[in-house]
N, C-alpha and C. Protein backbone atom coordinates (compact mmCIF):
# COMPACT_ATOMS: atom_id res chain seq x y z
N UNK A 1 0.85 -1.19 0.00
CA UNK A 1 0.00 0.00 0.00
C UNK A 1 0.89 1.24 0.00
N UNK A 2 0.35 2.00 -0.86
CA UNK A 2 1.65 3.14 -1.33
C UNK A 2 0.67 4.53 -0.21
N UNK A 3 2.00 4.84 0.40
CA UNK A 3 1.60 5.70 1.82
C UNK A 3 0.95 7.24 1.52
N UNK A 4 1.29 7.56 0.27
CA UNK A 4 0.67 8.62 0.12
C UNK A 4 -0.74 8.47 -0.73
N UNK A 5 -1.16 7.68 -1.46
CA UNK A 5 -2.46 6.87 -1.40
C UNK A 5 -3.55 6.92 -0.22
N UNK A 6 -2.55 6.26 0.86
CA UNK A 6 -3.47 6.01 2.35
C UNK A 6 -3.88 7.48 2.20
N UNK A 7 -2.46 8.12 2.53
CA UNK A 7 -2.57 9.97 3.44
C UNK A 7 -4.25 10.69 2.20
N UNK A 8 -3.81 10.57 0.85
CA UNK A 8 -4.97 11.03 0.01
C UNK A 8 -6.53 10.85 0.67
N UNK A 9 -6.61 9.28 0.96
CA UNK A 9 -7.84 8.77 0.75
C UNK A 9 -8.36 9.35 2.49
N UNK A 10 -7.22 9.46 3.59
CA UNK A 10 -7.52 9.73 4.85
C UNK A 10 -8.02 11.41 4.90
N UNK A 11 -7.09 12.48 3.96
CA UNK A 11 -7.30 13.49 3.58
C UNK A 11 -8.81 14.01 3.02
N UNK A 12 -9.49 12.89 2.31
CA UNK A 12 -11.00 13.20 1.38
C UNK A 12 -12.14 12.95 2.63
N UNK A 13 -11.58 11.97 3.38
CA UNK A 13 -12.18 11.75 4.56
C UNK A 13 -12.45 13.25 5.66
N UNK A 14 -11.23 13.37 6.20
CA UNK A 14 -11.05 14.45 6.71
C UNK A 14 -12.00 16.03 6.33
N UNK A 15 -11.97 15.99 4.99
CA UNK A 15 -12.15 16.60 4.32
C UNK A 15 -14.15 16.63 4.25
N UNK A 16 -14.66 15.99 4.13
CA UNK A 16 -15.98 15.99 4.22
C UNK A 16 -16.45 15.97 5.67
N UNK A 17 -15.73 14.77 6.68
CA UNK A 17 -16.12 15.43 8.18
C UNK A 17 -16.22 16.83 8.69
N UNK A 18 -15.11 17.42 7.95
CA UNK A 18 -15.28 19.16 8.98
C UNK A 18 -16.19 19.83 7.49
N UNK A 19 -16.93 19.38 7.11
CA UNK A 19 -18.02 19.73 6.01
C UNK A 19 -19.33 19.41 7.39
N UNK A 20 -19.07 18.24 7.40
CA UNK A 20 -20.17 18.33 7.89
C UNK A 20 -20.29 18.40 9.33
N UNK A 21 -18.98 18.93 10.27
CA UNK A 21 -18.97 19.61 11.21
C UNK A 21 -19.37 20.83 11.22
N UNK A 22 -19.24 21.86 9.99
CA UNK A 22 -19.71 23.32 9.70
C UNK A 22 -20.94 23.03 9.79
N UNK A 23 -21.44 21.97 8.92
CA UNK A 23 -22.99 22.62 9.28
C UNK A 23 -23.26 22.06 10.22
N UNK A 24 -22.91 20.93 11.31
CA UNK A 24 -23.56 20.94 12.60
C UNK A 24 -23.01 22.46 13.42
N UNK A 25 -22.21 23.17 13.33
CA UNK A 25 -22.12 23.97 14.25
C UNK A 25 -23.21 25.60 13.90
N UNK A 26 -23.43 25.26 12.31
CA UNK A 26 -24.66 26.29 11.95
C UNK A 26 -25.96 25.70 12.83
N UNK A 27 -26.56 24.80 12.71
CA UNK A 27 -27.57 24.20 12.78
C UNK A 27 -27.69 24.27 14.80
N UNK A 28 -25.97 24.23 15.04
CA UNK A 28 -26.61 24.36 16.82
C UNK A 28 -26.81 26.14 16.81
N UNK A 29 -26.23 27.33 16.18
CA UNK A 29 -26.84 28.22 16.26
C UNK A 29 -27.78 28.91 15.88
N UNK A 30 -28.58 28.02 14.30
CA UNK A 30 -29.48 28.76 14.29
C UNK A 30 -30.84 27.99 14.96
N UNK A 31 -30.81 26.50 15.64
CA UNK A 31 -31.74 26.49 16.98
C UNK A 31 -31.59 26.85 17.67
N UNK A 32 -30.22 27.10 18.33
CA UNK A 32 -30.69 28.10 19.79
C UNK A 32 -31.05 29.97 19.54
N UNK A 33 -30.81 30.11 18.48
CA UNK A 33 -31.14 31.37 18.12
C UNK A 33 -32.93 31.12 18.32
N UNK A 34 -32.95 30.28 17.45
CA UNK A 34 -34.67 29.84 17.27
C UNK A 34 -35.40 29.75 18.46
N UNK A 35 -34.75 28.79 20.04
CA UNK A 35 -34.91 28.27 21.18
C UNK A 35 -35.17 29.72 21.97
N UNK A 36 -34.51 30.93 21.83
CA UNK A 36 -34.71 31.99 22.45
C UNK A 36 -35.62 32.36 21.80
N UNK A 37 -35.78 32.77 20.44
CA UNK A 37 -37.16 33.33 19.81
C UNK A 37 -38.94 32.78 20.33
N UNK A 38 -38.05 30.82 20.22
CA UNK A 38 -39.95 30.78 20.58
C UNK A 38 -40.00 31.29 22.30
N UNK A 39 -38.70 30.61 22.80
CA UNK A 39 -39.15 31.18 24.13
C UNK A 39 -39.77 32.58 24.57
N UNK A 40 -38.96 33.54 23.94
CA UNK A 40 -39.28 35.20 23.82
C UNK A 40 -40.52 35.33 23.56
N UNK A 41 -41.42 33.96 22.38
CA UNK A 41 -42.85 34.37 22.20
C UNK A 41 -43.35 32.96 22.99
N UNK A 42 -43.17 32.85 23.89
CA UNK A 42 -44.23 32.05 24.80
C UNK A 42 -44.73 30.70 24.11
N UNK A 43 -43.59 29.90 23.59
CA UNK A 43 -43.94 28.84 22.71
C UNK A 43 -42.85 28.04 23.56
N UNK A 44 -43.09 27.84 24.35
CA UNK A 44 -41.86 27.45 25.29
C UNK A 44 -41.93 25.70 24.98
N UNK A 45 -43.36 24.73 24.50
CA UNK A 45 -42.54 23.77 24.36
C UNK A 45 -41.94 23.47 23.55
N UNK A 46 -42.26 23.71 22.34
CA UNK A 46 -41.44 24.23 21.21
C UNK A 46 -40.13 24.75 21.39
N UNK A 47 -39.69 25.45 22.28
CA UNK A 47 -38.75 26.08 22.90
C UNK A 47 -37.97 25.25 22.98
N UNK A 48 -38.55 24.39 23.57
CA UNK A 48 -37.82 23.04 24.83
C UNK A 48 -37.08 22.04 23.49
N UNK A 49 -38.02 22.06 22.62
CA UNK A 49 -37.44 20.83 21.66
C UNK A 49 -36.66 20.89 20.87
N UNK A 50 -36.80 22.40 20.07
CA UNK A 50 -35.80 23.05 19.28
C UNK A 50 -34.14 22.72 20.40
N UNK A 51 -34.47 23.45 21.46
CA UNK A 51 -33.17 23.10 22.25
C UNK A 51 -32.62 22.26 22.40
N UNK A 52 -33.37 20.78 22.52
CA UNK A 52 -32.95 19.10 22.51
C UNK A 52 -32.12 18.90 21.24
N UNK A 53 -33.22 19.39 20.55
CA UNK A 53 -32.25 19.26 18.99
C UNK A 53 -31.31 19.26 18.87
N UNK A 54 -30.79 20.99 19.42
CA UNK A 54 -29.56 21.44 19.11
C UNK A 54 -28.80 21.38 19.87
N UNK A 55 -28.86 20.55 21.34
CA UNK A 55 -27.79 19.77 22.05
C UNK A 55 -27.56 18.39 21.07
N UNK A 56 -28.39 17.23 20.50
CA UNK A 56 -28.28 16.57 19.80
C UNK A 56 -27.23 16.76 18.67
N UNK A 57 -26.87 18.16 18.34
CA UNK A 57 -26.39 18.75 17.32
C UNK A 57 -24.97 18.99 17.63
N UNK A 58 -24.63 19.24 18.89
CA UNK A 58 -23.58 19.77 19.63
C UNK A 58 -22.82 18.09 19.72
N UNK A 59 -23.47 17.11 19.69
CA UNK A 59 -22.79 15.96 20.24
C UNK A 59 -22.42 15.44 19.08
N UNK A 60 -23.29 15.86 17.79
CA UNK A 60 -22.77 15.56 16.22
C UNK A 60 -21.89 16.00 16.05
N UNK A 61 -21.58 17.77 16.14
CA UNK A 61 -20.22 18.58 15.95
C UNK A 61 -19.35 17.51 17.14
N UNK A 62 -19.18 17.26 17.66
CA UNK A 62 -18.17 16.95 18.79
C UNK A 62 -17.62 15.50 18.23
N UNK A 63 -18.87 14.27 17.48
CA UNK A 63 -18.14 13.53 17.57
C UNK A 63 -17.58 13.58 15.71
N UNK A 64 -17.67 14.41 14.95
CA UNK A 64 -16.84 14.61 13.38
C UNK A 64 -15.75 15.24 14.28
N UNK A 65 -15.71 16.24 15.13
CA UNK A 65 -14.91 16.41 15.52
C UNK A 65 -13.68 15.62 16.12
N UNK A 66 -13.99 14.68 16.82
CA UNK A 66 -12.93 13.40 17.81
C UNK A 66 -12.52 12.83 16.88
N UNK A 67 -13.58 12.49 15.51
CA UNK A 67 -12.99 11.82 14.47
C UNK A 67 -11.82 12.24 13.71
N UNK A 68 -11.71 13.39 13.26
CA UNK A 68 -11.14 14.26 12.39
C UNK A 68 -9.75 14.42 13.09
N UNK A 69 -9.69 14.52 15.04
CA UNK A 69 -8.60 14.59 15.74
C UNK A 69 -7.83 12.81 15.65
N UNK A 70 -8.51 12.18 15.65
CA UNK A 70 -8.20 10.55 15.20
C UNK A 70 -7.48 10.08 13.76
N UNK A 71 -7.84 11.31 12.99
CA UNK A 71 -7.76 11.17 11.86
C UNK A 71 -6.13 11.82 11.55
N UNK A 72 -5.75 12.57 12.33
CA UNK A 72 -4.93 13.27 12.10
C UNK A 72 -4.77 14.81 11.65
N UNK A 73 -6.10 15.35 11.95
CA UNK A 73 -6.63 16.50 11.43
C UNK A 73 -7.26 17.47 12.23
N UNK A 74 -7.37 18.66 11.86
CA UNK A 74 -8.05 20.18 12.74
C UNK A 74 -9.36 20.07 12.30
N UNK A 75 -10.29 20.57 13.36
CA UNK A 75 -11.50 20.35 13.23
C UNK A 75 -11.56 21.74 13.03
N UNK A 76 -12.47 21.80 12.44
CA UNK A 76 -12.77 23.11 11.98
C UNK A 76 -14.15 24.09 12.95
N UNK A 77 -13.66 25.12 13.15
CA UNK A 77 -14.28 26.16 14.02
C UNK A 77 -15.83 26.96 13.25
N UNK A 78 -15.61 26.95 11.65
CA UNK A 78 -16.13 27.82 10.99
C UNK A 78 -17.68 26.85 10.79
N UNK A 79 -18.67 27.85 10.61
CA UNK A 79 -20.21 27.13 10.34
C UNK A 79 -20.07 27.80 8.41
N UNK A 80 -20.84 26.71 8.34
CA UNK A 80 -21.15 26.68 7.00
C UNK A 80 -21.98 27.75 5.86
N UNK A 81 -22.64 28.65 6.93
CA UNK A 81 -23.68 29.46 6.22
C UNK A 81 -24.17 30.26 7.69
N UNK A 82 -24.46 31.68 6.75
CA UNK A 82 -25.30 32.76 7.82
C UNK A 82 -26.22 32.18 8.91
N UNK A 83 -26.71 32.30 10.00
CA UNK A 83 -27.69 31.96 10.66
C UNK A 83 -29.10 33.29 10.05
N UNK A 84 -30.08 32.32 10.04
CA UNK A 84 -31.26 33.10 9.85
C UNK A 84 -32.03 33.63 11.15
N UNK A 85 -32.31 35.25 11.33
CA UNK A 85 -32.56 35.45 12.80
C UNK A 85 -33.85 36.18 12.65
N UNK A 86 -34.58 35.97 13.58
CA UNK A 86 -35.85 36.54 13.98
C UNK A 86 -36.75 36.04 13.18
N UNK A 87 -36.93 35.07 12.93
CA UNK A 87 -38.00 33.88 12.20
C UNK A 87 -38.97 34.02 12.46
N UNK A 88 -39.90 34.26 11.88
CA UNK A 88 -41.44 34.27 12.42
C UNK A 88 -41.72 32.66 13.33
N UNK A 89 -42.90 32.48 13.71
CA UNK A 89 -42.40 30.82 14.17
C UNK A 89 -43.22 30.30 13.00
N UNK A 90 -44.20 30.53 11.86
CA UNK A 90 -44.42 29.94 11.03
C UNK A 90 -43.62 29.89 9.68
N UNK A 91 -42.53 30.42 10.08
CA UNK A 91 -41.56 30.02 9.19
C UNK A 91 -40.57 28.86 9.96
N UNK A 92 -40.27 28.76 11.30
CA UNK A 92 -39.13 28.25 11.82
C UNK A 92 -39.08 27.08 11.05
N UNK A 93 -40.13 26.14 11.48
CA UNK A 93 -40.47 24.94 11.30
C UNK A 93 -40.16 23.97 9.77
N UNK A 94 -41.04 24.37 8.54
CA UNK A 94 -40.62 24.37 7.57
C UNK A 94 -39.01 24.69 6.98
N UNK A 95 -38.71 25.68 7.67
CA UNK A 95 -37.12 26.15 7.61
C UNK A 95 -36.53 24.75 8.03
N UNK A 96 -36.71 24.70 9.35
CA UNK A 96 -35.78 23.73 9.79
C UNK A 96 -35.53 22.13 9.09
N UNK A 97 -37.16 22.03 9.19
CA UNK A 97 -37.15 20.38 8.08
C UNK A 97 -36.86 20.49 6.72
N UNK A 98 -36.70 21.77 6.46
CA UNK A 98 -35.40 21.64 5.10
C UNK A 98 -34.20 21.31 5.14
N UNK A 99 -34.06 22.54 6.30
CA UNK A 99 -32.80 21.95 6.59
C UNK A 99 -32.01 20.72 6.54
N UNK A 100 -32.30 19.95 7.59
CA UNK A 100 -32.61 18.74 8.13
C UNK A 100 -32.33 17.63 6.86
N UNK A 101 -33.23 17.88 6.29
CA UNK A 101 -33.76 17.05 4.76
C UNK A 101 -32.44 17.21 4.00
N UNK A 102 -31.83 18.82 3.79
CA UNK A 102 -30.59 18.95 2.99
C UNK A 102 -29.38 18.17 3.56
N UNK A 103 -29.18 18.00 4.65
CA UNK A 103 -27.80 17.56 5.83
C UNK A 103 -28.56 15.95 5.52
N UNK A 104 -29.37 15.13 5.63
CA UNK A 104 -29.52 13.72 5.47
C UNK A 104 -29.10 13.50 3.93
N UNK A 105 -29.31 14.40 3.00
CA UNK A 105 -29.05 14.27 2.11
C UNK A 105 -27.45 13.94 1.48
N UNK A 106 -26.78 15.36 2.06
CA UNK A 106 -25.51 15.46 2.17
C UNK A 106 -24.51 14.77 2.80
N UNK A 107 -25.01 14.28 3.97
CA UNK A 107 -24.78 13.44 4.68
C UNK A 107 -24.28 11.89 4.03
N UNK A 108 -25.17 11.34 3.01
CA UNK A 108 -25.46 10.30 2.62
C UNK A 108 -24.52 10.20 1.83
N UNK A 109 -23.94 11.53 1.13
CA UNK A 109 -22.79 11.51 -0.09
C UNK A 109 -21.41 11.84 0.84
N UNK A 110 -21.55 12.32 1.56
CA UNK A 110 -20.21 12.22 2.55
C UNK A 110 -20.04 10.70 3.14
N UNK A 111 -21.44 10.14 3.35
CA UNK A 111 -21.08 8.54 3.78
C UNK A 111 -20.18 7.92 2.65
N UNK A 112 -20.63 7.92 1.32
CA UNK A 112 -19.98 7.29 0.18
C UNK A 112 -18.94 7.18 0.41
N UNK A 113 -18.24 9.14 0.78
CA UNK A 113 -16.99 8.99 0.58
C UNK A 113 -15.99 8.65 1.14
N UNK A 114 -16.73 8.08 2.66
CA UNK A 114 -16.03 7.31 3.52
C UNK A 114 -15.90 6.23 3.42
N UNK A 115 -17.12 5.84 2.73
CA UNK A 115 -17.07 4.06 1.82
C UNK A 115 -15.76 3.90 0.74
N UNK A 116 -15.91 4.81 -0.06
CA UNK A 116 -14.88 4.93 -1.04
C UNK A 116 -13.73 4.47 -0.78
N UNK A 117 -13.18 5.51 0.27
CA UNK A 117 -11.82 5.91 0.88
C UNK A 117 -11.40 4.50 1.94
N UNK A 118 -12.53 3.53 2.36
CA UNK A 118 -11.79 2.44 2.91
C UNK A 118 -12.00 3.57 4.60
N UNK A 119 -12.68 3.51 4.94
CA UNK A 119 -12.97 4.63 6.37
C UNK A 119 -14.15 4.12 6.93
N UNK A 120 -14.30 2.71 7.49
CA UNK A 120 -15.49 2.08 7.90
C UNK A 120 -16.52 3.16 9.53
N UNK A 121 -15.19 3.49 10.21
CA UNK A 121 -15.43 4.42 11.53
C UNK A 121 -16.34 5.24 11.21
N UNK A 122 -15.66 6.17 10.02
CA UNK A 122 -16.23 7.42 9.67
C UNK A 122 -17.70 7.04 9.25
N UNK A 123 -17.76 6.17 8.44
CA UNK A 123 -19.19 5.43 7.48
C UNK A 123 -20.12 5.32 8.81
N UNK A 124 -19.65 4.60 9.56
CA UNK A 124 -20.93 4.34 11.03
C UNK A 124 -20.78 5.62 11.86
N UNK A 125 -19.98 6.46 11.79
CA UNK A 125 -20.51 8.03 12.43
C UNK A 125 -21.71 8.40 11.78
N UNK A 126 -21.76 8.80 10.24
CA UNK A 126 -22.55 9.06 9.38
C UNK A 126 -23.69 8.09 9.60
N UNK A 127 -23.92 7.37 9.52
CA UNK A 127 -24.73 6.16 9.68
C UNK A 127 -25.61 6.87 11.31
N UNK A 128 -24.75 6.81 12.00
CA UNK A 128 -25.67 7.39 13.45
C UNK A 128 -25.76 8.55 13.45
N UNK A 129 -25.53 9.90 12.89
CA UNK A 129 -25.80 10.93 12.80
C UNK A 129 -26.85 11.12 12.14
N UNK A 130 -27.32 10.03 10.44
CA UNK A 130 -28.04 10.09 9.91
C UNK A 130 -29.62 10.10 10.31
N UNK A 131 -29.43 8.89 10.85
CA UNK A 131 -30.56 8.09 11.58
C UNK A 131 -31.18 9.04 12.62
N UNK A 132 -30.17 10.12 13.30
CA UNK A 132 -30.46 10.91 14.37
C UNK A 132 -31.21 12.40 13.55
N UNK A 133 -30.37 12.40 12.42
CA UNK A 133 -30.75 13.72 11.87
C UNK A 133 -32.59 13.66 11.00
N UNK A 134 -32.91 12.21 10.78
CA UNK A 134 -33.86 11.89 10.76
C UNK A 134 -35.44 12.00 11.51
N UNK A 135 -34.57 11.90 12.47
CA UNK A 135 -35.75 11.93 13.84
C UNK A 135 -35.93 13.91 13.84
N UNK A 136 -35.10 14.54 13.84
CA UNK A 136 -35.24 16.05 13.58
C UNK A 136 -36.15 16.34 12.78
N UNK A 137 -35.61 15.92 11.50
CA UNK A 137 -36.69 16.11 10.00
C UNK A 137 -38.10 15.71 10.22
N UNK A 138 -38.41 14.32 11.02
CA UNK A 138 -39.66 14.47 11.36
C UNK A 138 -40.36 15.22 12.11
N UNK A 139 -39.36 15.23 13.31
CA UNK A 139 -40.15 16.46 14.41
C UNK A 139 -40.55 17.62 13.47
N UNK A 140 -39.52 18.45 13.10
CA UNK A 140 -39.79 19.52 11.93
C UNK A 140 -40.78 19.57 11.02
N UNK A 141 -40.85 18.66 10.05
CA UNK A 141 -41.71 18.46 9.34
C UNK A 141 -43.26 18.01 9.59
N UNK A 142 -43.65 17.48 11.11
CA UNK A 142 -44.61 17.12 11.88
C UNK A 142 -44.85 18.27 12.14
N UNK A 143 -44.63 19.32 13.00
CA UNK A 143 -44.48 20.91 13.47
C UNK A 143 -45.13 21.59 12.16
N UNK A 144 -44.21 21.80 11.21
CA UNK A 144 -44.55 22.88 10.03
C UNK A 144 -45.85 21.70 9.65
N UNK A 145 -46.27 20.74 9.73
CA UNK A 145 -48.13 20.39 8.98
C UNK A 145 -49.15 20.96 10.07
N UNK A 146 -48.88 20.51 11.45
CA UNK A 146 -49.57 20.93 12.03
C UNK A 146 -50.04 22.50 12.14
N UNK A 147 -48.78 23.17 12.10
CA UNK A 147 -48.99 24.67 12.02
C UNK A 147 -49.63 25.12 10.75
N UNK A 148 -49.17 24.52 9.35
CA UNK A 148 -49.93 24.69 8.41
C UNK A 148 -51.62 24.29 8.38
N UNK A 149 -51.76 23.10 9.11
CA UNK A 149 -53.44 22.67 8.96
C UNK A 149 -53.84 23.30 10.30
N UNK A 150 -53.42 23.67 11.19
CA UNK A 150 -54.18 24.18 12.38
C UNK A 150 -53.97 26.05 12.81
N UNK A 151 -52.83 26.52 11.80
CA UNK A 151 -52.66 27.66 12.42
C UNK A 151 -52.35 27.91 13.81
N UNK A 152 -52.87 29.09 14.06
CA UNK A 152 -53.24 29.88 15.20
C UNK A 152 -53.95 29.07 16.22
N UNK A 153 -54.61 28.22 15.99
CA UNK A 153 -55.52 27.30 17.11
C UNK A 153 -54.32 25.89 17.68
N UNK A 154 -53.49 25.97 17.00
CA UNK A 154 -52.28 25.07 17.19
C UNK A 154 -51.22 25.84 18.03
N UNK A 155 -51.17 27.05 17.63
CA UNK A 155 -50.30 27.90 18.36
C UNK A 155 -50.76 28.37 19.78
N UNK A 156 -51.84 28.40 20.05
CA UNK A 156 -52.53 29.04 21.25
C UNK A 156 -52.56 28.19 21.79
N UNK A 157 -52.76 27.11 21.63
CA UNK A 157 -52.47 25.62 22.25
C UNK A 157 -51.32 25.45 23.19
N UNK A 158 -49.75 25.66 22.64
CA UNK A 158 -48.54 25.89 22.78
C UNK A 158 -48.44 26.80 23.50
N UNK A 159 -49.12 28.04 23.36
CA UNK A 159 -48.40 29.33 24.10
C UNK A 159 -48.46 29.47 25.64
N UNK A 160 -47.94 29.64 26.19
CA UNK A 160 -47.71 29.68 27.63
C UNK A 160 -46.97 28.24 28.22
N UNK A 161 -46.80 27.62 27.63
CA UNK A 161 -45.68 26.14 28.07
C UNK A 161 -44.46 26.67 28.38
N UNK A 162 -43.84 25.53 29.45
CA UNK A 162 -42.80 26.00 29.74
C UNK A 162 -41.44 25.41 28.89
N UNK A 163 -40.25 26.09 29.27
CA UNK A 163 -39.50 25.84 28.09
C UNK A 163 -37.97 25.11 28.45
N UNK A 164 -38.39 25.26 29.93
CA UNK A 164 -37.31 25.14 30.56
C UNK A 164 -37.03 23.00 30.54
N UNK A 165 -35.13 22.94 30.06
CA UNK A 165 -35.21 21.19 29.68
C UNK A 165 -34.73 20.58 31.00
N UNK A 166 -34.66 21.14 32.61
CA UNK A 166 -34.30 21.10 33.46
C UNK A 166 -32.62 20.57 33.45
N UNK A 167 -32.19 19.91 34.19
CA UNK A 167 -30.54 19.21 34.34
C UNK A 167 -30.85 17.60 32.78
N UNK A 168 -31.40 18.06 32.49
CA UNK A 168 -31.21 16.80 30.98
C UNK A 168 -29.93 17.15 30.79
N UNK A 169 -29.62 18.30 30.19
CA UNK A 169 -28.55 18.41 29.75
C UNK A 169 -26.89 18.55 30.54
N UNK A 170 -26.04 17.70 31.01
CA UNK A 170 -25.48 17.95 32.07
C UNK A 170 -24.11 18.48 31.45
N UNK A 171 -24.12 19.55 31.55
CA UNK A 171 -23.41 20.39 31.59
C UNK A 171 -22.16 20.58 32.41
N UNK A 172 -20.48 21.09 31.94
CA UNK A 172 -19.90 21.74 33.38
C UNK A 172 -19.93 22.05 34.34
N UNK A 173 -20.39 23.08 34.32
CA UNK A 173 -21.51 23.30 35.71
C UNK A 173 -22.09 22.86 36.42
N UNK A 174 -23.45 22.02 35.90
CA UNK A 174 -23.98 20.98 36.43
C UNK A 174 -23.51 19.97 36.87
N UNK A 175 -22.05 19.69 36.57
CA UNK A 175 -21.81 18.11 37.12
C UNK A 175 -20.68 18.37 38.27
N UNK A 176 -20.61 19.47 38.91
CA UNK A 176 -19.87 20.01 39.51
C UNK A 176 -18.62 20.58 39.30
N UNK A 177 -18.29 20.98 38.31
CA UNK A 177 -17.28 22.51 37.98
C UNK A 177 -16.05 21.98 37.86
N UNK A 178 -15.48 20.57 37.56
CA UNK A 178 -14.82 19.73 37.14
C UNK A 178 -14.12 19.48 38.86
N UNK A 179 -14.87 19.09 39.49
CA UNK A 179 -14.46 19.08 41.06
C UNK A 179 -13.92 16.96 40.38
């Protein structure tokens, strides 16, 4: 096996993970951008889920990330695209399960190229990110019908919930301040 071959094929690898580390690190800011908006309008469970999401999202960036450090490579800091801010909330929804829909998509051709390249690790990251980014697209796409067939009587429903995801998420802080 000719070594600069390997380094190439480890390189294309590399190379689509911090692809699709950018857009997990868009996607955790433009839900929590979103997570403050519904909260700000009293859509707090909505609030709550958008936020799950985009911890879900944070653990995607983290693990292209471990990979990419495994790999021999810098993970990349930069997000992929503008965040969209002050969303109406009958836009969020639809927004998001595009989103969503585009990254499973993309996703699927970055799997290839871990197939390609002889990168089985990378292939079952993709593989569980996929499957995860799935469950989003539905929430999303469940959200934007309902809001589309129910409106306002769907929304008033929602409004006044709370938003808060209590210690789910355990945090620095939360787990005692690295005591």
């Amino acid at each position: 096996m000719n070594k600069s071959d390997k380094d190439a094929r480890r390189q294309n690898v590399i190379e689509v993970l911090n692809k699709a580390r950018s857009m997990e690190l868009h996607a955790i800011t433009q839900y929590m951008n979103q997570h403050y908006g519904l909260d700000d309008m009293d859509y707090g469970e909505l609030a709550k889920q958008v936020k799950l999401i985009a911890l879900d999202e944070m653990r995607h960036a983290e693990m292209f990330a471990e990979r990419i450090k495994e790999l021999g490579g810098e993970p990349t800091a930069e997000q992929c695209c503008p965040v969209e801010r002050k969303q109406p909330v009958k836009r969020i929804f639809p927004f998001d399960a595009n989103q969503e829909d585009d990254t499973i998509d993309q996703y699927n051709q970055f799997l290839i190229v871990c197939r390609e390249n002889g990168d089985s690790v990378s292939q079952k990251i993709f593989e569980t990110v996929i499957e995860e980014e799935q469950l989003h697209y539905n929430y999303f796409d469940a959200i934007a019908g309902h809001i589309e067939k129910l409106g306002d009587v769907y929304l008033s429903k929602i409004a006044g919930t709370p938003a808060s995801t209590g210690l789910a998420s355990q945090g620095f802080a939360v787990t005692g301040g690295g005591e």
